[in-house]
C-alpha atoms as a PDB file:
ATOM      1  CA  UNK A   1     111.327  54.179  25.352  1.00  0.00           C
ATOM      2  CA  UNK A   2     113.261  55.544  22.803  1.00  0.00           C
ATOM      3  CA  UNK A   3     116.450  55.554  24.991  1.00  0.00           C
ATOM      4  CA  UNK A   4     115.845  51.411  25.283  1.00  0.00           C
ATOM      5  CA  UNK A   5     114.674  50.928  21.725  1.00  0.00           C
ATOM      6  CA  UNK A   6     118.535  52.635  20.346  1.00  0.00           C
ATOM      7  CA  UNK A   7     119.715  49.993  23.179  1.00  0.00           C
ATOM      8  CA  UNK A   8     118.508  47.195  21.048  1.00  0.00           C
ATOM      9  CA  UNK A   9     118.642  48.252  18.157  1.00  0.00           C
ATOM     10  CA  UNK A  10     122.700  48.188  18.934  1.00  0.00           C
ATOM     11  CA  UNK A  11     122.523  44.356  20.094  1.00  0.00           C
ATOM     12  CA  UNK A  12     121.619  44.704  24.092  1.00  0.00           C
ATOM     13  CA  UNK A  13     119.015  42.135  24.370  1.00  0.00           C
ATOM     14  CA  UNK A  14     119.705  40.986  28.099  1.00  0.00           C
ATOM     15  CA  UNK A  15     116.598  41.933  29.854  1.00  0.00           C
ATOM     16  CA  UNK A  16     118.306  42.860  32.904  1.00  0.00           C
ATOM     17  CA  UNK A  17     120.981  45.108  31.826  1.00  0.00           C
ATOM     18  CA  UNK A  18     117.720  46.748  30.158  1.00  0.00           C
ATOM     19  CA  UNK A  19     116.194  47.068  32.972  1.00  0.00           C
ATOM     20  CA  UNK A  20     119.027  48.446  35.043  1.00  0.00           C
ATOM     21  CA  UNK A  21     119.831  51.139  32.418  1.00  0.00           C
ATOM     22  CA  UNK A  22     116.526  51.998  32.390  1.00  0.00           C
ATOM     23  CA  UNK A  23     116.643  52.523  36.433  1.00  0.00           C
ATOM     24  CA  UNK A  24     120.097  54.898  36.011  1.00  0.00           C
ATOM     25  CA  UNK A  25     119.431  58.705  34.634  1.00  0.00           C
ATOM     26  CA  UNK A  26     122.705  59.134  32.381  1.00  0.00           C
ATOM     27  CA  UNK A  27     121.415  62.635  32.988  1.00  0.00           C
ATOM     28  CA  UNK A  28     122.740  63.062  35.966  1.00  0.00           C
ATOM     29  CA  UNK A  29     126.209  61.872  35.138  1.00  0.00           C
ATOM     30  CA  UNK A  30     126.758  64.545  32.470  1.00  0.00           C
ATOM     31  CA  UNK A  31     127.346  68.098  33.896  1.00  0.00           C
ATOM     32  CA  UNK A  32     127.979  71.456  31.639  1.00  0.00           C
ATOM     33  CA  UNK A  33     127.690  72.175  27.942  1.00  0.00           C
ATOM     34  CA  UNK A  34     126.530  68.244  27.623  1.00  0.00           C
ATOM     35  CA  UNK A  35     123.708  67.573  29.875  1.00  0.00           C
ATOM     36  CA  UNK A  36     121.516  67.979  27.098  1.00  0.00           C
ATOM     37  CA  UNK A  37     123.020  65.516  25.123  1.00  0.00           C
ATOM     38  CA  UNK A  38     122.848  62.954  27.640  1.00  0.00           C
ATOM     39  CA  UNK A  39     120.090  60.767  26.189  1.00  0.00           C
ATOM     40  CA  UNK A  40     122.052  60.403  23.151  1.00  0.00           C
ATOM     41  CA  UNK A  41     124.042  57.247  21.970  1.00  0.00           C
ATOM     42  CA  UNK A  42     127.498  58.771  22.004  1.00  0.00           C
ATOM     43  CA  UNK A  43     130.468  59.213  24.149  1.00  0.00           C
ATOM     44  CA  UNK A  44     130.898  62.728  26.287  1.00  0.00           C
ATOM     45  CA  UNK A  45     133.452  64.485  27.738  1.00  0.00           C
ATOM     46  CA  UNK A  46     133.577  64.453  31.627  1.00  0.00           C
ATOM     47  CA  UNK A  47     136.134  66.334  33.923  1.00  0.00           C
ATOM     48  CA  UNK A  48     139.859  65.627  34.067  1.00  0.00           C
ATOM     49  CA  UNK A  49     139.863  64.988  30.143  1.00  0.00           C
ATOM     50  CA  UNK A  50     138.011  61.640  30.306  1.00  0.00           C
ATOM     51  CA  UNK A  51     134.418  60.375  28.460  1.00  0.00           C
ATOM     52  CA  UNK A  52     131.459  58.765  29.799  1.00  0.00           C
ATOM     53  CA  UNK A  53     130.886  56.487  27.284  1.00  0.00           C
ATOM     54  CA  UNK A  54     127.790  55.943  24.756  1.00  0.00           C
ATOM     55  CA  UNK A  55     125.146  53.965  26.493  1.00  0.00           C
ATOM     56  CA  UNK A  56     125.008  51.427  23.809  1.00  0.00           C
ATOM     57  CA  UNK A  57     128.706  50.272  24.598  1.00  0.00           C
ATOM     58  CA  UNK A  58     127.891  50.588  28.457  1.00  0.00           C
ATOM     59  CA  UNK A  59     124.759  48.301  27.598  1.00  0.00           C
ATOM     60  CA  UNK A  60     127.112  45.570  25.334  1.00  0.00           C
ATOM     61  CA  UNK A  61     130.285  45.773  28.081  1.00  0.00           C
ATOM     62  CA  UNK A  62     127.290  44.778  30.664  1.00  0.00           C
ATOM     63  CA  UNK A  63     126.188  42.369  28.743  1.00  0.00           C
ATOM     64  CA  UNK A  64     129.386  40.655  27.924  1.00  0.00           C
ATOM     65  CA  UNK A  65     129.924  40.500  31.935  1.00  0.00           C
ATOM     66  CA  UNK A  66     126.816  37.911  32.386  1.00  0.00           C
ATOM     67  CA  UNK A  67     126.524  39.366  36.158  1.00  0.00           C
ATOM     68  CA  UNK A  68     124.552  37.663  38.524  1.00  0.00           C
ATOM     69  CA  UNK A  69     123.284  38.456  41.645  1.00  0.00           C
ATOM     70  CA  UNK A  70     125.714  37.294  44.115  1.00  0.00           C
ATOM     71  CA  UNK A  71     128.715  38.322  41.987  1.00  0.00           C
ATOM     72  CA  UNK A  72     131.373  40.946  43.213  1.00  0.00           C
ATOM     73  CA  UNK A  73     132.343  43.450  40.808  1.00  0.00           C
ATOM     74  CA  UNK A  74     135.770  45.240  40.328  1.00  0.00           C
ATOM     75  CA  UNK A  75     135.540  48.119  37.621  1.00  0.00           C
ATOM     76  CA  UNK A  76     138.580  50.026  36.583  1.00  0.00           C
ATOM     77  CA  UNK A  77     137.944  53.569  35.629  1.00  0.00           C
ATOM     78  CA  UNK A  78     134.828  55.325  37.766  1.00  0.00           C
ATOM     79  CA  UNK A  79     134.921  57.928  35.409  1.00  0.00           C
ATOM     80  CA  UNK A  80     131.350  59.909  35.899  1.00  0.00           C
ATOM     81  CA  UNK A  81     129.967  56.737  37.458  1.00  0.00           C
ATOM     82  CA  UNK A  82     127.656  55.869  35.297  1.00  0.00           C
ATOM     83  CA  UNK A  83     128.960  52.396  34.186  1.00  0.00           C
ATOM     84  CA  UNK A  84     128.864  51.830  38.458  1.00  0.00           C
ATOM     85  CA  UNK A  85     125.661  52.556  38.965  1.00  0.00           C
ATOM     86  CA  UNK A  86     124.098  50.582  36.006  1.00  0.00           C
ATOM     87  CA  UNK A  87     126.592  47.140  37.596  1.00  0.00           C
ATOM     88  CA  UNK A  88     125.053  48.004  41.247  1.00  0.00           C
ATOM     89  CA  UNK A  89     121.260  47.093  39.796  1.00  0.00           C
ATOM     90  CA  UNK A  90     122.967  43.911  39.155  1.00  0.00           C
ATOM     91  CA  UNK A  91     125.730  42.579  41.270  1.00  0.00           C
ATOM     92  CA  UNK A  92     125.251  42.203  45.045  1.00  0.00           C
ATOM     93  CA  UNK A  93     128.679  44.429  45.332  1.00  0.00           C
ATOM     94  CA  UNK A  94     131.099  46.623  43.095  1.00  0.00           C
ATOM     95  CA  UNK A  95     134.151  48.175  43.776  1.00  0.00           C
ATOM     96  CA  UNK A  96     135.374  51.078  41.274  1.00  0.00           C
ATOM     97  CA  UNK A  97     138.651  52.433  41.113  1.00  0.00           C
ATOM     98  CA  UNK A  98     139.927  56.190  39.683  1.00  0.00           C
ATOM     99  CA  UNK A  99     142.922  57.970  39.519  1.00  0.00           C
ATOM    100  CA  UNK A 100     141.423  61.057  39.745  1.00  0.00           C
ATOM    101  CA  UNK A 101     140.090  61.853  42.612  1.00  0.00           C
ATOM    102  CA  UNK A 102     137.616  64.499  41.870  1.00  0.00           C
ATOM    103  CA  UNK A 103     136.108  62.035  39.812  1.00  0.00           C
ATOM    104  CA  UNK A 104     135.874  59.537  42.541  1.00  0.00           C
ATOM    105  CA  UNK A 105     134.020  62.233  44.950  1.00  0.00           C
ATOM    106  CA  UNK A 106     131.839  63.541  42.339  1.00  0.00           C
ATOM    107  CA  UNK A 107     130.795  59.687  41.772  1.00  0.00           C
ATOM    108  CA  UNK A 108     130.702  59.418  45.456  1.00  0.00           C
ATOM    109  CA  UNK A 109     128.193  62.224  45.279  1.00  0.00           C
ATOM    110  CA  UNK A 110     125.703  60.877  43.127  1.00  0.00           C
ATOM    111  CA  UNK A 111     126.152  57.082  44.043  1.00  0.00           C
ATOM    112  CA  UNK A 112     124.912  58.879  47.577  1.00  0.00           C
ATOM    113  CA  UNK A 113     122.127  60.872  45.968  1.00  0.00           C
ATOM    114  CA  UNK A 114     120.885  58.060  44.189  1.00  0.00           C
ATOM    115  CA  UNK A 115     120.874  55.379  47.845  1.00  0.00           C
ATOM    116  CA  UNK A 116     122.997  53.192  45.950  1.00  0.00           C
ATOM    117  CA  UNK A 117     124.510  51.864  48.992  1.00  0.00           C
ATOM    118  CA  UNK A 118     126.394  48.890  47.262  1.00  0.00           C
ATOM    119  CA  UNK A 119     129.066  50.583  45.605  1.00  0.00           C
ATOM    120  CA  UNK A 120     132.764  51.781  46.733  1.00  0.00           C
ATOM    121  CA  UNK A 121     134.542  54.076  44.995  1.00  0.00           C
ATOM    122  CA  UNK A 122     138.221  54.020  45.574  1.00  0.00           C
ATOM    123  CA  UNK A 123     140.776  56.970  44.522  1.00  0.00           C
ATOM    124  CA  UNK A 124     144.139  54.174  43.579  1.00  0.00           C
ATOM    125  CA  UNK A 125     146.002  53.328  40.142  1.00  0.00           C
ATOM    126  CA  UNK A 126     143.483  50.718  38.360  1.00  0.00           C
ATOM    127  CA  UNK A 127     146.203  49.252  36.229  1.00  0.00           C
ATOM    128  CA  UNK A 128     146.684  47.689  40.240  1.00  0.00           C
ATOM    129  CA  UNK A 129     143.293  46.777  40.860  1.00  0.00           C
ATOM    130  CA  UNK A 130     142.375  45.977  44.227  1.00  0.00           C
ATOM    131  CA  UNK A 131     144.159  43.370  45.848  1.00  0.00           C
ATOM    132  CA  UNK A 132     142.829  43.626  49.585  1.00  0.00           C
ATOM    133  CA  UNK A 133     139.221  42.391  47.813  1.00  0.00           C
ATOM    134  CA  UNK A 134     140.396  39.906  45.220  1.00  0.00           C
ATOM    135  CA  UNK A 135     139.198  37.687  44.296  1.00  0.00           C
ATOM    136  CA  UNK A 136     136.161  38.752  41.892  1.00  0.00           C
ATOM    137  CA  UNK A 137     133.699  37.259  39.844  1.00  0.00           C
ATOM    138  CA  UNK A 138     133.751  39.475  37.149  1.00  0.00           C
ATOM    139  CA  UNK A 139     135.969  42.663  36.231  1.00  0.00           C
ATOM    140  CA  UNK A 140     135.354  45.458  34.074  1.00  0.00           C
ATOM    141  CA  UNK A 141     138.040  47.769  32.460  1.00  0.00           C
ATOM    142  CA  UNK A 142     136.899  50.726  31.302  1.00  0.00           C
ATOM    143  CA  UNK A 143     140.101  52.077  29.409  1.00  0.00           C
ATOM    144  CA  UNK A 144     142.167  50.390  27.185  1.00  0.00           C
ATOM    145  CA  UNK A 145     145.304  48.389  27.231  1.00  0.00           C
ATOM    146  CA  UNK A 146     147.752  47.053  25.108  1.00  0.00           C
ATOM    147  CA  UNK A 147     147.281  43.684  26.723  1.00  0.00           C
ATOM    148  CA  UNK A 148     144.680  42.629  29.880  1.00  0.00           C
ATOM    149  CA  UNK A 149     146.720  43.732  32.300  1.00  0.00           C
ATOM    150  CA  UNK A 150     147.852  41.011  34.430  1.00  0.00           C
ATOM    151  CA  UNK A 151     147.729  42.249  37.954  1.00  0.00           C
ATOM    152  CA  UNK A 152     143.628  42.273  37.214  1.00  0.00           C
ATOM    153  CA  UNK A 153     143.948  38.617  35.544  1.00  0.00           C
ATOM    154  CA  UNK A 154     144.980  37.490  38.568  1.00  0.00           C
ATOM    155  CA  UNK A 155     142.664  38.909  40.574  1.00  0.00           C
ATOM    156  CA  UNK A 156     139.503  37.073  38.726  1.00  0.00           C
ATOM    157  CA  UNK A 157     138.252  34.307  39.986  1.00  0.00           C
ATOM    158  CA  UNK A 158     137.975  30.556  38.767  1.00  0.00           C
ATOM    159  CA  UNK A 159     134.727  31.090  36.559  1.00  0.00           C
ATOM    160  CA  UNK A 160     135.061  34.545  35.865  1.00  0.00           C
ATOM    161  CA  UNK A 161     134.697  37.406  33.687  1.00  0.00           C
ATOM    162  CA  UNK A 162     136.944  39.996  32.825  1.00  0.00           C
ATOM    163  CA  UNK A 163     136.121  42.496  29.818  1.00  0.00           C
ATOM    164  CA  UNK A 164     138.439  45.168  28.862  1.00  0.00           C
ATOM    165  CA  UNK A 165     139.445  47.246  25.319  1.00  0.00           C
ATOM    166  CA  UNK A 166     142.806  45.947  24.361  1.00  0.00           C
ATOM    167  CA  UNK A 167     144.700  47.548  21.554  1.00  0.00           C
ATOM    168  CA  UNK A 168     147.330  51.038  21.136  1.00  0.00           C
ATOM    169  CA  UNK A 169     145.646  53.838  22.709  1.00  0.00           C
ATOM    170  CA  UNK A 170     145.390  56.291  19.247  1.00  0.00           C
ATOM    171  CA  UNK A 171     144.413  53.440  17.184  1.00  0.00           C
ATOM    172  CA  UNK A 172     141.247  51.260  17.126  1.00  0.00           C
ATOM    173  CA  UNK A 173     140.874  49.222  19.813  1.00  0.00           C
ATOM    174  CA  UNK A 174     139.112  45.839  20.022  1.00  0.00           C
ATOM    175  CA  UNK A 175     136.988  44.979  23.209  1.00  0.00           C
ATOM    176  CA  UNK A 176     137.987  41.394  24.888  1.00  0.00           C
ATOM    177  CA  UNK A 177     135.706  38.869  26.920  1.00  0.00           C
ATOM    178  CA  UNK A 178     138.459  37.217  29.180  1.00  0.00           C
ATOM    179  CA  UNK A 179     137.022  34.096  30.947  1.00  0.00           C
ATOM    180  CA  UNK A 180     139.903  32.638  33.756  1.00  0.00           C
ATOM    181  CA  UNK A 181     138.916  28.452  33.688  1.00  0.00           C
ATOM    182  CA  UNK A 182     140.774  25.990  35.891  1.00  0.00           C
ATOM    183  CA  UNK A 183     142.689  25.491  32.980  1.00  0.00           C
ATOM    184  CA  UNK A 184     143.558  28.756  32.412  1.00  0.00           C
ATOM    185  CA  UNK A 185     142.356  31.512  29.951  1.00  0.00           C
ATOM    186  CA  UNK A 186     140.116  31.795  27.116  1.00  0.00           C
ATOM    187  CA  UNK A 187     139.547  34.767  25.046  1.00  0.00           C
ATOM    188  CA  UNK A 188     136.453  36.546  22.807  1.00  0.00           C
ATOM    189  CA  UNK A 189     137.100  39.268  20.466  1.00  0.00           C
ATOM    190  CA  UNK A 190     133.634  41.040  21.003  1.00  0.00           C
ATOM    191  CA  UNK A 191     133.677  44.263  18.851  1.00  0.00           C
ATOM    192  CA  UNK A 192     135.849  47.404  17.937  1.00  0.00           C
ATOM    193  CA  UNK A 193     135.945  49.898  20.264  1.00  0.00           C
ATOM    194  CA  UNK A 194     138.005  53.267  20.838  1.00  0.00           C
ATOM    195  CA  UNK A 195     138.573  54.296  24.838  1.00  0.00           C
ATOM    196  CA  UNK A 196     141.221  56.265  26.611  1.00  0.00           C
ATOM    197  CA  UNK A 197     144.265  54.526  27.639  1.00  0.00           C
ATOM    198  CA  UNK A 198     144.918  52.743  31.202  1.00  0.00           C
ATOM    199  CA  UNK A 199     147.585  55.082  32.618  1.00  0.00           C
ATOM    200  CA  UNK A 200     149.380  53.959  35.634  1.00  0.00           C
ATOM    201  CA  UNK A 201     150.078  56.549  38.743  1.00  0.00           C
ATOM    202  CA  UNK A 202     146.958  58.391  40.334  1.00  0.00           C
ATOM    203  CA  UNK A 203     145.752  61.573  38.544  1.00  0.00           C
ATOM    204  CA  UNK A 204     147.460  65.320  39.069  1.00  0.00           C
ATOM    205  CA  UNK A 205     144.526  65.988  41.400  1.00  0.00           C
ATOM    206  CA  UNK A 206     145.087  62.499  42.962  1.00  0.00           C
END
């Protein structure tokens, strides 16, 4: 309870992103000198030098995404695969991308654990997204760029959402809504933010 109560506390009010983080144990994301820090509202450090990031701005990124049932998901950056496993509870399907592939199989590895058959994890440069499934209704970048990239842009549907930390990679970054209309593109500045950057190229164990 307290876990949901920091949650709103921070401005996630959407019942069902609630409810979904409620269903995924960040505990079994974080592995090492961490796990028993899990439960608290701040980013971690996960293998190959990346974070899993504080629940609250997992919770707000989720919100910002509006996902409903019968939406297809693209997220860039699997990281530990927490972020996944909280958009599976929602969407009907998500597809997550990593450079790194022992990220990817550890994901793989709990996503399995956890009979959360809707997701597919996919070792392949993000900054690409995934062409062969495009389009989607809603995409979700989980590192930052200096601009949306436009590669993903393109790859978001007519009516969808695209939310991804734009800004220089050792400065504060701000975190974007992106909404593609059929007359083009609007954009929300949401909050500031600070993530790794979007690198292009897989990872050195890719």
């Amino acid at each position: 309870m307290q876990f949901l109560y920091t949650l709103r506390s921070k401005g996630v009010t959407d019942t069902r992103v609630l409810t979904a983080m409620e269903q995924i144990d960040r505990g079994l994301f974080v592995k090492g000198l961490f796990a028993d820090r899990a439960y608290e509202d701040m980013p971690l450090p996960i293998s190959c030098g990346q974070t899993i990031s504080q629940p609250s701005v997992v919770g707000l990124m989720t919100q910002a995404l509006d996902i409903s049932p019968r939406d297809k998901v693209l997220e860039v950056g699997t990281g530990s695969g927490y972020q996944a496993a909280v958009l599976s509870k929602l969407a009907r399907r998500v597809y997550t991308i990593d450079r790194h592939r022992r990220l990817v199989a550890e994901a793989r590895g709990i996503f399995t654990a956890l009979d959360l058959t809707n997701i597919t994890a996919i070792v392949a440069d993000g900054s690409f997204g995934l062409p062969d499934q495009a389009p989607f209704d809603r995409i979700l970048v989980t590192a930052a760029a200096e601009d949306p990239p436009g590669p993903l842009l393109a790859q978001l549907k007519i009516g969808g959402i695209m939310v991804v930390p734009v800004g220089q990679s050792d400065a504060v970054q701000t975190l974007i809504r992106v909404r593609r209309t059929e007359d083009g593109l609007t954009y929300d500045e949401l909050r500031p933010v600070r993530f790794v950057p979007l690198l292009e190229g897989l990872g050195k164990d890719g």
